[in-house]
C-alpha atoms as a PDB file:
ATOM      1  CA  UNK A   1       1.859 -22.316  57.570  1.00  0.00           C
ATOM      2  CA  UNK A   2       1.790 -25.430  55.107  1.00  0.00           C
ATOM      3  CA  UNK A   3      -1.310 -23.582  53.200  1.00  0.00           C
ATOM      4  CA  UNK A   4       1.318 -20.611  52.104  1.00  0.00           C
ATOM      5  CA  UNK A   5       3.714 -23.098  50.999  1.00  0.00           C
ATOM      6  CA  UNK A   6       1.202 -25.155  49.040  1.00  0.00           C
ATOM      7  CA  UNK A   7      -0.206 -21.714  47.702  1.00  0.00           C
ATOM      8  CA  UNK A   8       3.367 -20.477  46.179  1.00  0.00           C
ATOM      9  CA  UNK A   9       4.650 -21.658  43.018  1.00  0.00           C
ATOM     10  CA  UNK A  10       6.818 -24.324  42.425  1.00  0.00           C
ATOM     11  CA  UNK A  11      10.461 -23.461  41.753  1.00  0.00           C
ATOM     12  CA  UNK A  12      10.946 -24.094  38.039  1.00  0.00           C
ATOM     13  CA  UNK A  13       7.484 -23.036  36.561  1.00  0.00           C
ATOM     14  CA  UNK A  14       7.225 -19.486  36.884  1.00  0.00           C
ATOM     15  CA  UNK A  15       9.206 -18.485  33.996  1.00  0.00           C
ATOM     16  CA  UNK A  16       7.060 -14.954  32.606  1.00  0.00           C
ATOM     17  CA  UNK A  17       7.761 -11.723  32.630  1.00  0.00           C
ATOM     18  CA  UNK A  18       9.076 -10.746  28.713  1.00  0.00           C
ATOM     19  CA  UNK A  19      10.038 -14.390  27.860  1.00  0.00           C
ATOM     20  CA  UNK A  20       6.210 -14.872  27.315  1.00  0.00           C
ATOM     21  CA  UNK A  21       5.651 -12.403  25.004  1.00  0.00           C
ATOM     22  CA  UNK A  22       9.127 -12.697  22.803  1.00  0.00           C
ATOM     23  CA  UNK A  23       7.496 -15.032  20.346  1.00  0.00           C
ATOM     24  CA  UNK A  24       4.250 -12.721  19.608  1.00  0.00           C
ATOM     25  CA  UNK A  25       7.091  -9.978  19.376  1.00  0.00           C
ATOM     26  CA  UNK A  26       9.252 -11.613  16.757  1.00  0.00           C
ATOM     27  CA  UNK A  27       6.027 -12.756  14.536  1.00  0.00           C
ATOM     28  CA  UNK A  28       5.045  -9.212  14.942  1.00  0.00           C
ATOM     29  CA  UNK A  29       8.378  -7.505  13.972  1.00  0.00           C
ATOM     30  CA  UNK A  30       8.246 -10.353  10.849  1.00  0.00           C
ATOM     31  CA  UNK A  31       5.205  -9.679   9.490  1.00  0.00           C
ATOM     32  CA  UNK A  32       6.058  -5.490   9.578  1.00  0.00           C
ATOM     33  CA  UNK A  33       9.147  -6.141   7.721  1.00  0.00           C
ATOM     34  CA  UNK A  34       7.544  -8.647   5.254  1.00  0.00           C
ATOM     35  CA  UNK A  35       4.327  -6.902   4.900  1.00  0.00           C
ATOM     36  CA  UNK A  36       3.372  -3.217   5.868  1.00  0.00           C
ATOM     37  CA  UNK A  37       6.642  -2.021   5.092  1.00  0.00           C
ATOM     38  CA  UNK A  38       7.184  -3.162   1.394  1.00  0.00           C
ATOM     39  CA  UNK A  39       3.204  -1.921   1.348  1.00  0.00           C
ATOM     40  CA  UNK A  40       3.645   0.923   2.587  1.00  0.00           C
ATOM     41  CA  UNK A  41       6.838   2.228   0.516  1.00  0.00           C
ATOM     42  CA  UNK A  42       4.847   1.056  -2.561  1.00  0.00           C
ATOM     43  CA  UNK A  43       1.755   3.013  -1.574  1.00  0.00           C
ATOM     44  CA  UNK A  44       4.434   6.041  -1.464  1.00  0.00           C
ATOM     45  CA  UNK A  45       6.114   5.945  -4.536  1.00  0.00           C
ATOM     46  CA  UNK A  46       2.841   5.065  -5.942  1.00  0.00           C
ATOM     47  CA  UNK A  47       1.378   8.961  -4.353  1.00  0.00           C
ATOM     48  CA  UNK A  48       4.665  10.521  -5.778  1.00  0.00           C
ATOM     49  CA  UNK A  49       4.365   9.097  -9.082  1.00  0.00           C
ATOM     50  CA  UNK A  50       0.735  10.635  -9.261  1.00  0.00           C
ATOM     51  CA  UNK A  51       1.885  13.959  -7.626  1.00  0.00           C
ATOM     52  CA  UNK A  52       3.903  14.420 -10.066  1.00  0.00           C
ATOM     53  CA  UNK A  53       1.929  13.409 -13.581  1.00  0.00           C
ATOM     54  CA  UNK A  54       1.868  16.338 -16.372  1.00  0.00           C
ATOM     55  CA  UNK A  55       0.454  16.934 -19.395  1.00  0.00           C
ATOM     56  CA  UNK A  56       2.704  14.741 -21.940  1.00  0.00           C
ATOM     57  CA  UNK A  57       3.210  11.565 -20.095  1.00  0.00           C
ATOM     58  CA  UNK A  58       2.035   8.512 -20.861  1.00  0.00           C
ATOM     59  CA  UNK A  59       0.081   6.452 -18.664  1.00  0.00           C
ATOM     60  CA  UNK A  60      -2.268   3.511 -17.970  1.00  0.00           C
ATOM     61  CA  UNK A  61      -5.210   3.580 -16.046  1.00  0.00           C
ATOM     62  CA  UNK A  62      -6.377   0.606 -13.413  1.00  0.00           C
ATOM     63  CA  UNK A  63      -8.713  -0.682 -16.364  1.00  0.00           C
ATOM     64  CA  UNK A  64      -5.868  -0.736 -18.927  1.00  0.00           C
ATOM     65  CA  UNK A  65      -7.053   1.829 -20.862  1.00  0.00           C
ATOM     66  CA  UNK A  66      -3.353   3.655 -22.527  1.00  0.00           C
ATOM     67  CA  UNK A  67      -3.691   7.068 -23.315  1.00  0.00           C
ATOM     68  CA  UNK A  68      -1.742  10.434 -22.925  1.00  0.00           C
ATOM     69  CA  UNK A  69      -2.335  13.293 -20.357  1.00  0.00           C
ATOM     70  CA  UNK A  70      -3.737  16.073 -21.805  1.00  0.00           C
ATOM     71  CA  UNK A  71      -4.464  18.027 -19.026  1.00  0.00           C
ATOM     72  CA  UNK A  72      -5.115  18.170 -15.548  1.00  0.00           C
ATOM     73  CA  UNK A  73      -8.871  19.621 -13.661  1.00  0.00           C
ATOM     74  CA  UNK A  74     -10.559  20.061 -10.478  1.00  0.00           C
ATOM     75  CA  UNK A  75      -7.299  21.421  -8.474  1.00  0.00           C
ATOM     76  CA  UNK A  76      -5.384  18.335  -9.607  1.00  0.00           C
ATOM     77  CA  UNK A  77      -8.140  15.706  -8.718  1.00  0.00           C
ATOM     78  CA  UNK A  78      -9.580  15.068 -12.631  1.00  0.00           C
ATOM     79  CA  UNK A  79      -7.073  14.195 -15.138  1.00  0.00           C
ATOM     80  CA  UNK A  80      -7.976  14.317 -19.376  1.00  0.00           C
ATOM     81  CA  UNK A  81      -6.313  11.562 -21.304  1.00  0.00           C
ATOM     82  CA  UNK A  82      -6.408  11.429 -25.359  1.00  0.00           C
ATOM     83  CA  UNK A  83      -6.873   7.989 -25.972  1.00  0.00           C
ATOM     84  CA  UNK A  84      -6.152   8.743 -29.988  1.00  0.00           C
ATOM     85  CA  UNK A  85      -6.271  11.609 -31.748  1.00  0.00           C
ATOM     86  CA  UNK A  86      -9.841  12.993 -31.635  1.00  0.00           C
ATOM     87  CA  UNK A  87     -11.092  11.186 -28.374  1.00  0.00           C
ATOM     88  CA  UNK A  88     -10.316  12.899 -24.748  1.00  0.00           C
ATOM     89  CA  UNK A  89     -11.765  10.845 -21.786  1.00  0.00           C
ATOM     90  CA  UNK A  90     -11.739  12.092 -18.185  1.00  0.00           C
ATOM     91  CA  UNK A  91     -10.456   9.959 -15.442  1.00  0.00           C
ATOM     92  CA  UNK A  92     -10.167  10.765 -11.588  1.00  0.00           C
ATOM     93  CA  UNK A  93      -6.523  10.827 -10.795  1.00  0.00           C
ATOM     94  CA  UNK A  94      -6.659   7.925  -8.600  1.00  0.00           C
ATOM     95  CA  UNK A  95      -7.727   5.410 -11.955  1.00  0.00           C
ATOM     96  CA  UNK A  96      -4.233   5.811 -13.059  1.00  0.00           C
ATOM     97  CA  UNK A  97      -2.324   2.434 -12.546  1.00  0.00           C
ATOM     98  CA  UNK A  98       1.064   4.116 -13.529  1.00  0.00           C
ATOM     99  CA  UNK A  99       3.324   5.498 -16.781  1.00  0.00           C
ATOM    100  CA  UNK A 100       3.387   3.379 -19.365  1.00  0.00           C
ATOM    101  CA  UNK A 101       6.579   1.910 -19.278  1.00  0.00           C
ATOM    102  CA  UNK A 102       6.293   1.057 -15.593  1.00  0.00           C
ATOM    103  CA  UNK A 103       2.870  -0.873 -14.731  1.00  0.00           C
ATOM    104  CA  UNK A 104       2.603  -4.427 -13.908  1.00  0.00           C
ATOM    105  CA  UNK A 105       0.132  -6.569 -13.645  1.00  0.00           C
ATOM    106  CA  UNK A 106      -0.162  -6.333  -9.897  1.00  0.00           C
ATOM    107  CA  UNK A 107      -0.956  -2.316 -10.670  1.00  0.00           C
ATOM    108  CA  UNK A 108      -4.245  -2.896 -12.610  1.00  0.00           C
ATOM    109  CA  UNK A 109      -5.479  -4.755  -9.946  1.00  0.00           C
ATOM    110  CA  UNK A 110      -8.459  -2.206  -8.313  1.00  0.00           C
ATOM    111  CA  UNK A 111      -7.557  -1.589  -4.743  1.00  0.00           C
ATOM    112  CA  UNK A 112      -9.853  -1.552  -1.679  1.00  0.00           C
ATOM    113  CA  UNK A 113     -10.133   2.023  -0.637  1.00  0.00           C
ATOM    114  CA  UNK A 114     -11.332   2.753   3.084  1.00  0.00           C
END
Protein backbone atom coordinates (compact mmCIF):
# COMPACT_ATOMS: atom_id res chain seq x y z
CA UNK A 1 0.00 0.00 0.00
CA UNK A 2 3.02 2.46 0.75
CA UNK A 3 4.20 1.85 -3.11
CA UNK A 4 0.74 3.73 -4.31
CA UNK A 5 1.36 6.44 -1.98
CA UNK A 6 5.00 6.90 -2.94
CA UNK A 7 3.81 6.54 -6.69
CA UNK A 8 1.13 9.61 -6.47
CA UNK A 9 2.12 13.07 -6.68
CA UNK A 10 2.86 15.27 -4.08
CA UNK A 11 0.16 17.77 -3.12
CA UNK A 12 1.42 21.11 -4.40
CA UNK A 13 3.27 20.09 -7.70
CA UNK A 14 0.78 19.06 -10.04
CA UNK A 15 -0.32 22.33 -11.21
CA UNK A 16 -1.10 21.57 -15.43
CA UNK A 17 -3.88 21.39 -17.22
CA UNK A 18 -4.23 25.09 -19.26
CA UNK A 19 -1.96 26.97 -16.77
CA UNK A 20 0.95 25.26 -18.72
CA UNK A 21 0.21 26.34 -21.89
CA UNK A 22 -1.10 30.16 -21.05
CA UNK A 23 2.34 31.58 -21.63
CA UNK A 24 2.93 29.87 -25.26
CA UNK A 25 -0.76 31.22 -25.75
CA UNK A 26 -0.15 34.85 -24.91
CA UNK A 27 3.36 34.94 -26.99
CA UNK A 28 1.30 33.43 -29.67
CA UNK A 29 -1.73 35.83 -29.59
CA UNK A 30 1.34 38.74 -29.40
CA UNK A 31 3.16 37.93 -32.15
CA UNK A 32 -0.41 37.62 -34.47
CA UNK A 33 -1.33 41.01 -33.41
CA UNK A 34 2.22 42.48 -33.87
CA UNK A 35 3.08 40.58 -36.90
CA UNK A 36 0.74 38.61 -39.36
CA UNK A 37 -1.94 40.92 -38.87
CA UNK A 38 -0.35 44.37 -39.78
CA UNK A 39 1.26 41.88 -42.70
CA UNK A 40 -1.43 40.65 -43.73
CA UNK A 41 -3.76 43.92 -44.04
CA UNK A 42 -0.75 45.42 -45.91
CA UNK A 43 -0.51 42.49 -48.31
CA UNK A 44 -4.41 43.43 -48.89
CA UNK A 45 -4.47 46.86 -49.58
CA UNK A 46 -1.37 46.23 -51.43
CA UNK A 47 -3.73 43.44 -53.97
CA UNK A 48 -6.49 46.20 -54.06
CA UNK A 49 -4.29 48.90 -55.00
CA UNK A 50 -3.07 46.67 -58.02
CA UNK A 51 -6.67 45.45 -58.79
CA UNK A 52 -7.54 48.48 -59.34
CA UNK A 53 -4.52 50.31 -61.54
CA UNK A 54 -5.76 51.98 -65.02
CA UNK A 55 -4.40 53.45 -67.75
CA UNK A 56 -3.47 57.17 -66.45
CA UNK A 57 -2.05 56.55 -63.08
CA UNK A 58 1.11 57.01 -62.05
CA UNK A 59 3.16 54.50 -60.52
CA UNK A 60 6.54 53.10 -59.40
CA UNK A 61 7.76 49.85 -59.96
CA UNK A 62 9.85 47.60 -57.18
CA UNK A 63 13.12 48.81 -59.09
CA UNK A 64 12.14 52.51 -58.93
CA UNK A 65 11.62 52.91 -62.29
CA UNK A 66 8.48 56.06 -62.47
CA UNK A 67 6.47 55.89 -65.35
CA UNK A 68 2.71 56.12 -66.39
CA UNK A 69 0.25 53.23 -67.26
CA UNK A 70 -0.44 53.08 -70.62
CA UNK A 71 -2.22 50.11 -70.84
CA UNK A 72 -2.95 46.94 -69.44
CA UNK A 73 -2.21 43.00 -71.37
CA UNK A 74 -2.42 39.42 -70.86
CA UNK A 75 -6.04 39.48 -69.02
CA UNK A 76 -4.68 42.03 -66.55
CA UNK A 77 -1.32 40.19 -65.75
CA UNK A 78 1.21 42.57 -68.14
CA UNK A 79 1.01 46.18 -67.57
CA UNK A 80 2.76 49.00 -70.36
CA UNK A 81 4.27 51.98 -68.67
CA UNK A 82 5.64 55.17 -70.77
CA UNK A 83 8.59 55.99 -69.03
CA UNK A 84 8.80 59.47 -71.28
CA UNK A 85 7.33 60.30 -74.20
CA UNK A 86 8.54 57.89 -76.92
CA UNK A 87 9.65 54.89 -74.64
CA UNK A 88 6.85 52.16 -73.47
CA UNK A 89 8.35 49.32 -71.28
CA UNK A 90 6.36 46.26 -70.20
CA UNK A 91 6.27 45.20 -66.65
CA UNK A 92 4.36 42.16 -65.00
CA UNK A 93 1.80 43.64 -62.73
CA UNK A 94 3.32 42.32 -59.69
CA UNK A 95 6.80 44.81 -60.33
CA UNK A 96 4.65 47.65 -59.37
CA UNK A 97 5.73 48.94 -55.84
CA UNK A 98 2.70 51.40 -55.73
CA UNK A 99 1.26 55.05 -57.20
CA UNK A 100 3.51 57.51 -57.11
CA UNK A 101 2.55 59.56 -54.42
CA UNK A 102 2.24 56.61 -52.05
CA UNK A 103 5.52 54.28 -52.07
CA UNK A 104 8.00 54.09 -49.39
CA UNK A 105 11.01 52.82 -49.10
CA UNK A 106 9.90 49.63 -47.43
CA UNK A 107 7.74 49.08 -50.95
CA UNK A 108 10.80 48.81 -53.30
CA UNK A 109 12.11 46.31 -51.28
CA UNK A 110 11.65 42.83 -53.68
CA UNK A 111 9.58 40.41 -51.74
CA UNK A 112 10.07 36.63 -51.34
CA UNK A 113 7.36 35.01 -53.33
CA UNK A 114 6.48 31.23 -52.48
Amino acid sequence: MEFLYALAAPEGQGGGGFAAFLPFVLIMAVIYFLMIRPQSKRQKEKRQMLENIKKGDRVITIGGIHGSVAGIKNNGKVVVLKVDKNMNITVNKSAIAGLAGNVTEEDTQVEAQA
